[in-house]
N, C-alpha and C. Protein backbone atom coordinates (compact mmCIF):
# COMPACT_ATOMS: atom_id res chain seq x y z
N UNK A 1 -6.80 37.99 20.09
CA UNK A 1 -5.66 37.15 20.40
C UNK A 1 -4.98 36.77 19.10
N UNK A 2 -3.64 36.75 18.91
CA UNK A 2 -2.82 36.41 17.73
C UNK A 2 -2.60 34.97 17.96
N UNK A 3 -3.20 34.46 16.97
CA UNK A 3 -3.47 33.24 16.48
C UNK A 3 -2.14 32.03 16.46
N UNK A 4 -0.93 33.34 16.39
CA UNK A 4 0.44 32.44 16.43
C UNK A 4 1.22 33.04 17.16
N UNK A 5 0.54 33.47 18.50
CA UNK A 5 1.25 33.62 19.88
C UNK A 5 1.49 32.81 20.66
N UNK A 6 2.32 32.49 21.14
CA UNK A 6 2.88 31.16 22.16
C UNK A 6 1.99 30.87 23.17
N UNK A 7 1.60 29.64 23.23
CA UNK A 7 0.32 29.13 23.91
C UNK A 7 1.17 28.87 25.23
N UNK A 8 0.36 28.82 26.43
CA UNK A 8 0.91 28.42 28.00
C UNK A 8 0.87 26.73 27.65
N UNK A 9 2.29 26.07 28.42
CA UNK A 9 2.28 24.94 27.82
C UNK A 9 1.54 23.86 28.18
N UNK A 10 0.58 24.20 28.87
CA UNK A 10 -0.38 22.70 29.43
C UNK A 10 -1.82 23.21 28.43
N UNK A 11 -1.63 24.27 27.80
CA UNK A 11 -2.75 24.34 26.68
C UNK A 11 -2.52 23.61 25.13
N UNK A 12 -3.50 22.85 24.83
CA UNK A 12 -3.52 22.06 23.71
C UNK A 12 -3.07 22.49 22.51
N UNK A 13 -2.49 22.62 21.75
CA UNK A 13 -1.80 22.89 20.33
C UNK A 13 -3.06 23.04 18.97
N UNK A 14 -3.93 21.85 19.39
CA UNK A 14 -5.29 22.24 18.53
C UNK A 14 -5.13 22.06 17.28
N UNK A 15 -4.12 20.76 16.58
CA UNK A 15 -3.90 20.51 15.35
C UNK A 15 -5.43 19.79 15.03
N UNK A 16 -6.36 20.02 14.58
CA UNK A 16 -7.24 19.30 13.71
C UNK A 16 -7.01 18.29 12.54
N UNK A 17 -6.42 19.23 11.52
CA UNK A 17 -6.22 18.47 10.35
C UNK A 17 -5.43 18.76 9.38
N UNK A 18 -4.76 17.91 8.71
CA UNK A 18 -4.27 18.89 7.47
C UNK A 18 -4.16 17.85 6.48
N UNK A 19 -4.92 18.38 5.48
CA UNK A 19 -5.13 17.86 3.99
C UNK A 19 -4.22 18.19 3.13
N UNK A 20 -4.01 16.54 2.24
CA UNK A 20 -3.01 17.04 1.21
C UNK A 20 -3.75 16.63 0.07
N UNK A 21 -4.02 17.56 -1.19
CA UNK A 21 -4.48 16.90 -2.65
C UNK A 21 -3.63 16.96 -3.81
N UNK A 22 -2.98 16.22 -4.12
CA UNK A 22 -2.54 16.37 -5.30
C UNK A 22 -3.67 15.75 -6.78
N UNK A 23 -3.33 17.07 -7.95
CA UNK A 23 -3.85 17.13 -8.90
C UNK A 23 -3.43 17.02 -9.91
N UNK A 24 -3.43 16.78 -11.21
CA UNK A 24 -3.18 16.68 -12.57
C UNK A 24 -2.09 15.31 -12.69
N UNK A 25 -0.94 15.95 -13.42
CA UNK A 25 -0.18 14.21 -14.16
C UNK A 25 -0.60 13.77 -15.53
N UNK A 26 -0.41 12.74 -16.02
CA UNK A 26 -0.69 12.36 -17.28
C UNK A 26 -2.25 11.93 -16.93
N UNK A 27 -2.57 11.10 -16.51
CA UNK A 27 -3.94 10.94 -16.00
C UNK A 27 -5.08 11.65 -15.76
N UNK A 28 -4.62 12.84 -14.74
CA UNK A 28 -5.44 13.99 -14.62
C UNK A 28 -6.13 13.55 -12.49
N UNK A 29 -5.78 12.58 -12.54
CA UNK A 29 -6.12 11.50 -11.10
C UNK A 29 -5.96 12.41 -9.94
N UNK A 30 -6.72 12.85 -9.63
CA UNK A 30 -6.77 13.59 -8.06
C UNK A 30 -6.36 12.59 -6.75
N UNK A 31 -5.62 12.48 -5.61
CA UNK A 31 -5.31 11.86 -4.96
C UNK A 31 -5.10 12.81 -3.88
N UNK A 32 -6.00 12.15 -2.62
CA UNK A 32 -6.14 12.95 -1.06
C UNK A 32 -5.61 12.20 0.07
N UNK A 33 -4.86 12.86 0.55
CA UNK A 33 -4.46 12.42 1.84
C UNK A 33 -4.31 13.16 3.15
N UNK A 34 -4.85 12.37 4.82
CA UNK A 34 -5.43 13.64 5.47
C UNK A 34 -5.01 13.00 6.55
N UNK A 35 -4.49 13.86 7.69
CA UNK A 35 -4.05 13.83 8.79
C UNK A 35 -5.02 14.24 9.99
N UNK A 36 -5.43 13.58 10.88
CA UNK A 36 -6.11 13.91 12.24
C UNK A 36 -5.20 13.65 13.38
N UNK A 37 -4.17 14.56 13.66
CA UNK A 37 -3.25 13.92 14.50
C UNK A 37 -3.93 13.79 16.23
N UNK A 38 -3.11 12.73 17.00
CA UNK A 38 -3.72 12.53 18.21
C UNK A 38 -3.51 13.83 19.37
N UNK A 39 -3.78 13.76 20.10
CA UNK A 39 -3.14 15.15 21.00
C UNK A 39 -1.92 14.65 21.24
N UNK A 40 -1.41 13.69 21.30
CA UNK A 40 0.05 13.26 21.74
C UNK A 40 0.95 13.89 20.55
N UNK A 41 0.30 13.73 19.98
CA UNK A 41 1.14 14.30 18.63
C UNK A 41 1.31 15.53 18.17
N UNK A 42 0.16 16.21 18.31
CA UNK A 42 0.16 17.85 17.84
C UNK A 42 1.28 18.22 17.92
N UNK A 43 1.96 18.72 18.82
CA UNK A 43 3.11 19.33 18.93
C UNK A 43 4.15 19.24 17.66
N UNK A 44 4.20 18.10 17.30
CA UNK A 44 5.04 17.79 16.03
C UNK A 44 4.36 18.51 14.87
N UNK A 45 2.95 17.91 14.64
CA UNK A 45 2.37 18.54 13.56
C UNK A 45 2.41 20.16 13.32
N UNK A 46 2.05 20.46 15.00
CA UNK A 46 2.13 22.25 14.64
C UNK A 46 3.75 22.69 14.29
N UNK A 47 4.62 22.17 14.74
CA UNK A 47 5.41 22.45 14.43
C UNK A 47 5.86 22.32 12.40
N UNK A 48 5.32 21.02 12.11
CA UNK A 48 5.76 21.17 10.83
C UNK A 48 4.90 22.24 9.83
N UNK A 49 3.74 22.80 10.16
CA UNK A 49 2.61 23.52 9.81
C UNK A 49 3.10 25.14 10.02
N UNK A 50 3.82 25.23 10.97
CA UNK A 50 4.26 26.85 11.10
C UNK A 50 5.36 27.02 10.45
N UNK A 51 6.43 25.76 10.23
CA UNK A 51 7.61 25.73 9.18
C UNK A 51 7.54 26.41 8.04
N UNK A 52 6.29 26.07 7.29
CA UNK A 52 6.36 26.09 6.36
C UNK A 52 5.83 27.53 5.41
N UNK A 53 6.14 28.01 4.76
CA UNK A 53 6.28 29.69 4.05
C UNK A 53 4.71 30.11 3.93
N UNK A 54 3.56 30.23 4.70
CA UNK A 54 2.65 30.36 4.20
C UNK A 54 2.30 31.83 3.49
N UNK A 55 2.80 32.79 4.47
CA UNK A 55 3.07 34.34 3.48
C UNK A 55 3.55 34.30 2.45
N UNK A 56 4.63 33.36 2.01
CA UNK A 56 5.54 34.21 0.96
C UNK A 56 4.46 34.33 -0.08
N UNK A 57 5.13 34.93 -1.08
CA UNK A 57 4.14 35.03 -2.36
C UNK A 57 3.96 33.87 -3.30
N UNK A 58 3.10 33.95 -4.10
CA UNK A 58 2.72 32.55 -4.62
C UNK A 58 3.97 32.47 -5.93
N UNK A 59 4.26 31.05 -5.37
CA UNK A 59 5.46 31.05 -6.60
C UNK A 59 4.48 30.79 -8.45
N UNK A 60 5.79 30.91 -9.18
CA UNK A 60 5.59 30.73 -10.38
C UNK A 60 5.00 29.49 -11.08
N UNK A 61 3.62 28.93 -11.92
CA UNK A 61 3.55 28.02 -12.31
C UNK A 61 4.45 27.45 -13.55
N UNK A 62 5.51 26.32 -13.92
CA UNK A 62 6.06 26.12 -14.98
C UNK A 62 5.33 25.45 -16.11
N UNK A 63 5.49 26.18 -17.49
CA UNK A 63 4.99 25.81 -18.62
C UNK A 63 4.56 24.29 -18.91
N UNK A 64 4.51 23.82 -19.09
CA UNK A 64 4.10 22.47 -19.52
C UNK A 64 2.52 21.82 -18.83
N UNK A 65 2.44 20.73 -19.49
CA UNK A 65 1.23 19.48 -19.53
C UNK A 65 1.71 18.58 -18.17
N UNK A 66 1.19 17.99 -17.97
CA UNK A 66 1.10 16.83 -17.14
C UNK A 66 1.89 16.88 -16.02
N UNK A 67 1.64 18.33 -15.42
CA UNK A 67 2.65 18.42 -13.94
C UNK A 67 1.62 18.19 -13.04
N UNK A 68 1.72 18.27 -11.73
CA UNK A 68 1.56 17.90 -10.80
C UNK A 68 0.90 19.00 -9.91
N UNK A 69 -0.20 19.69 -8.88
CA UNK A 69 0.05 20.99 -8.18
C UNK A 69 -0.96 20.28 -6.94
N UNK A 70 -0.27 20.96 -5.99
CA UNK A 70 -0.62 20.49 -4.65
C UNK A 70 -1.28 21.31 -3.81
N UNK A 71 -2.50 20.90 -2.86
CA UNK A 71 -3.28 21.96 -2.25
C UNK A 71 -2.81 21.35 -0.94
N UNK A 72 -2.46 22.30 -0.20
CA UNK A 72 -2.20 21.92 1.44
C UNK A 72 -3.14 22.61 2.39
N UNK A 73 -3.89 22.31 3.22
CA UNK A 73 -4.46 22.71 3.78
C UNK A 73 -4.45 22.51 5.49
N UNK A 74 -3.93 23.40 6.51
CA UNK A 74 -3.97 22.98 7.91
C UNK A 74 -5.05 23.59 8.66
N UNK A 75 -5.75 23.03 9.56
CA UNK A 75 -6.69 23.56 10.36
C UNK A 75 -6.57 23.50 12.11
N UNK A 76 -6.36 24.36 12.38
CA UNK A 76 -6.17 24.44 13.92
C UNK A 76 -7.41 24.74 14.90
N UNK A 77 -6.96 25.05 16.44
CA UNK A 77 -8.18 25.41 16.83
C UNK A 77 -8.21 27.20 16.56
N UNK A 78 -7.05 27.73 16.10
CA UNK A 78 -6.69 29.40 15.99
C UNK A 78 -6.30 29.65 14.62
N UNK A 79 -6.40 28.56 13.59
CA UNK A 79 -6.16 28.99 12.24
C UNK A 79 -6.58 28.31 11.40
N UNK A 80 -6.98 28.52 10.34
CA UNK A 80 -6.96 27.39 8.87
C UNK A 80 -6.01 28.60 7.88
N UNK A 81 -5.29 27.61 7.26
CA UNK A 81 -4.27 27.80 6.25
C UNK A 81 -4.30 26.99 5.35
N UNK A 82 -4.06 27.62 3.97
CA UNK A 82 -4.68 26.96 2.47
C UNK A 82 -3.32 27.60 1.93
N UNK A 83 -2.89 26.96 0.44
CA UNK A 83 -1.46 27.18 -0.49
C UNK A 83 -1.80 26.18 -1.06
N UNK A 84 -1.96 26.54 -2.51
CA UNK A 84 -1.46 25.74 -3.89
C UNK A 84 -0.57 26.22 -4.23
N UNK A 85 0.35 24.50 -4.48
CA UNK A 85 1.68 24.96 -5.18
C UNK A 85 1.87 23.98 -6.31
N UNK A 86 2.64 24.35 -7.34
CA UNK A 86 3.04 23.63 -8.24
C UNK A 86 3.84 22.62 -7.68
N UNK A 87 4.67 21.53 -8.48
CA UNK A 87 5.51 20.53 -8.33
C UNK A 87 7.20 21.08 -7.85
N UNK A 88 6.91 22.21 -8.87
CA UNK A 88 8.57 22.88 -8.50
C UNK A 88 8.92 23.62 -6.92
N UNK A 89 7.83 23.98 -6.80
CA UNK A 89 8.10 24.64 -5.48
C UNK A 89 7.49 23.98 -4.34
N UNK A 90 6.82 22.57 -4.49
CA UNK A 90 6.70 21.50 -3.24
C UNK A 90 8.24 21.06 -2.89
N UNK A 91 9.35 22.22 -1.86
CA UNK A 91 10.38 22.15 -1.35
C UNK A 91 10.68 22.12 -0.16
N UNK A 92 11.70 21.83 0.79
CA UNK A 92 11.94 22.51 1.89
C UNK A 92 10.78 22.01 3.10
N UNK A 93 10.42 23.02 3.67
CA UNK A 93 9.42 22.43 4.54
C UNK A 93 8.02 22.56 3.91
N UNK A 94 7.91 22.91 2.75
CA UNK A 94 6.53 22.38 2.10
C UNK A 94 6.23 21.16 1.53
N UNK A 95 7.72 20.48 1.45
CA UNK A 95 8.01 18.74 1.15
C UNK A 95 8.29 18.17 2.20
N UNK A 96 8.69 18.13 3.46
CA UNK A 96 8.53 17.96 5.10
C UNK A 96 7.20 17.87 5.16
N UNK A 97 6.18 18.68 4.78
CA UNK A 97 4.58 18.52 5.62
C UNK A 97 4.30 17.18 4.66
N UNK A 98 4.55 17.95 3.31
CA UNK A 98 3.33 16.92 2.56
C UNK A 98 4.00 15.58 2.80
N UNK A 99 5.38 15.21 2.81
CA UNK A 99 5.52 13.72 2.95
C UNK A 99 5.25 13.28 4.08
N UNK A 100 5.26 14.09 5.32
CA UNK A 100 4.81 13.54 6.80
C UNK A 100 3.67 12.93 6.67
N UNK A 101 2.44 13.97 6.02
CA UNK A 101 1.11 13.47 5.42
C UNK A 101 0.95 12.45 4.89
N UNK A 102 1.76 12.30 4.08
CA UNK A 102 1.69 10.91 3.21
C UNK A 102 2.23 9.69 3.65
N UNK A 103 2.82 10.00 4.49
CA UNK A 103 3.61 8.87 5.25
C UNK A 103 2.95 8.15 6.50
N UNK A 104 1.68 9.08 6.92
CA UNK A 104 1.57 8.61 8.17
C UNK A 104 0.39 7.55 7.66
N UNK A 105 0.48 6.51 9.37
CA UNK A 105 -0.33 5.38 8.94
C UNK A 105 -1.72 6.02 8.90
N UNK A 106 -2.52 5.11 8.19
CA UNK A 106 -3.75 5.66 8.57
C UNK A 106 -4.85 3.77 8.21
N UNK A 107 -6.05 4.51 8.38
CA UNK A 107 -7.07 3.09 8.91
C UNK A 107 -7.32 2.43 7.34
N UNK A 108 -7.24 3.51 6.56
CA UNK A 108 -7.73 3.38 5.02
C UNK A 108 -6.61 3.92 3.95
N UNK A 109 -6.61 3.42 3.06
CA UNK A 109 -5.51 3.92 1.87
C UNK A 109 -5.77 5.17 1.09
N UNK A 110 -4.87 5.88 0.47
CA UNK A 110 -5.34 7.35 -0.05
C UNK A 110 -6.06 6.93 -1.58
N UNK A 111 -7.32 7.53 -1.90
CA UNK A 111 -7.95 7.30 -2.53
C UNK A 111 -7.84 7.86 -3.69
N UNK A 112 -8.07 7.52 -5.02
CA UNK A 112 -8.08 8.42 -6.36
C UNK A 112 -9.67 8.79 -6.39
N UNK A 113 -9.85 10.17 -7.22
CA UNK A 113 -11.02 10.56 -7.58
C UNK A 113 -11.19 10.79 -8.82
N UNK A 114 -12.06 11.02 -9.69
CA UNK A 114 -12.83 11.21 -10.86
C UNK A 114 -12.35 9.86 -11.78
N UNK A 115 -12.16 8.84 -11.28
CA UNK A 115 -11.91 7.87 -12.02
C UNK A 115 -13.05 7.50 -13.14
């Protein structure tokens, strides 16, 4: 079965999760933020999750210190999908997911690591 074939519509969408990490900066401060959407919701989430370019080819990293690169990660009940991207090319609907992510409420605040 193709994983991103149109589901019959009283079948569940099957958004699990999707993780956002951002890495580096002047600091070096890892920061995670993670989505478990409700079933009421999936629909939105899958939708912003298939938006977004996961084929294309991996863009270019830009020269410098203290940028920024982002791991996105979505998990379905028919897929997991992974993309690191630099700062320059978190665009378009790859800046649609991650700010949805970051935006949504959640029970606990997004945490720093290797402090």
């Amino acid at each position: 079965m193709d994983p991103r074939a149109p589901q019959p519509d009283d079948a569940p969408t099957g958004v699990l999760a999707v993780l956002v990490v951002r890495t580096g900066g002047i600091a070096g401060i890892r920061r995670r933020w993670r989505v478990d959407p409700a079933p009421d919701d999936e629909q939105r989430w899958l939708e912003l999750i298939e938006s977004c370019p996961w084929d294309d080819p991996e863009p270019e990293s830009p020269l410098g210190a203290d940028r920024f690169t982002w791991l996105i990660q979505a998990t379905t009940l028919h897929d997991e999908r992974r993309r690191e991207l630099p700062e320059s090319a978190l665009v378009g609907a790859w800046r649609d997911l991650v700010d949805a992510v970051r935006e949504e409420p959640r029970a606990d605040t997004p945490h720093a690591e290797g402090q």
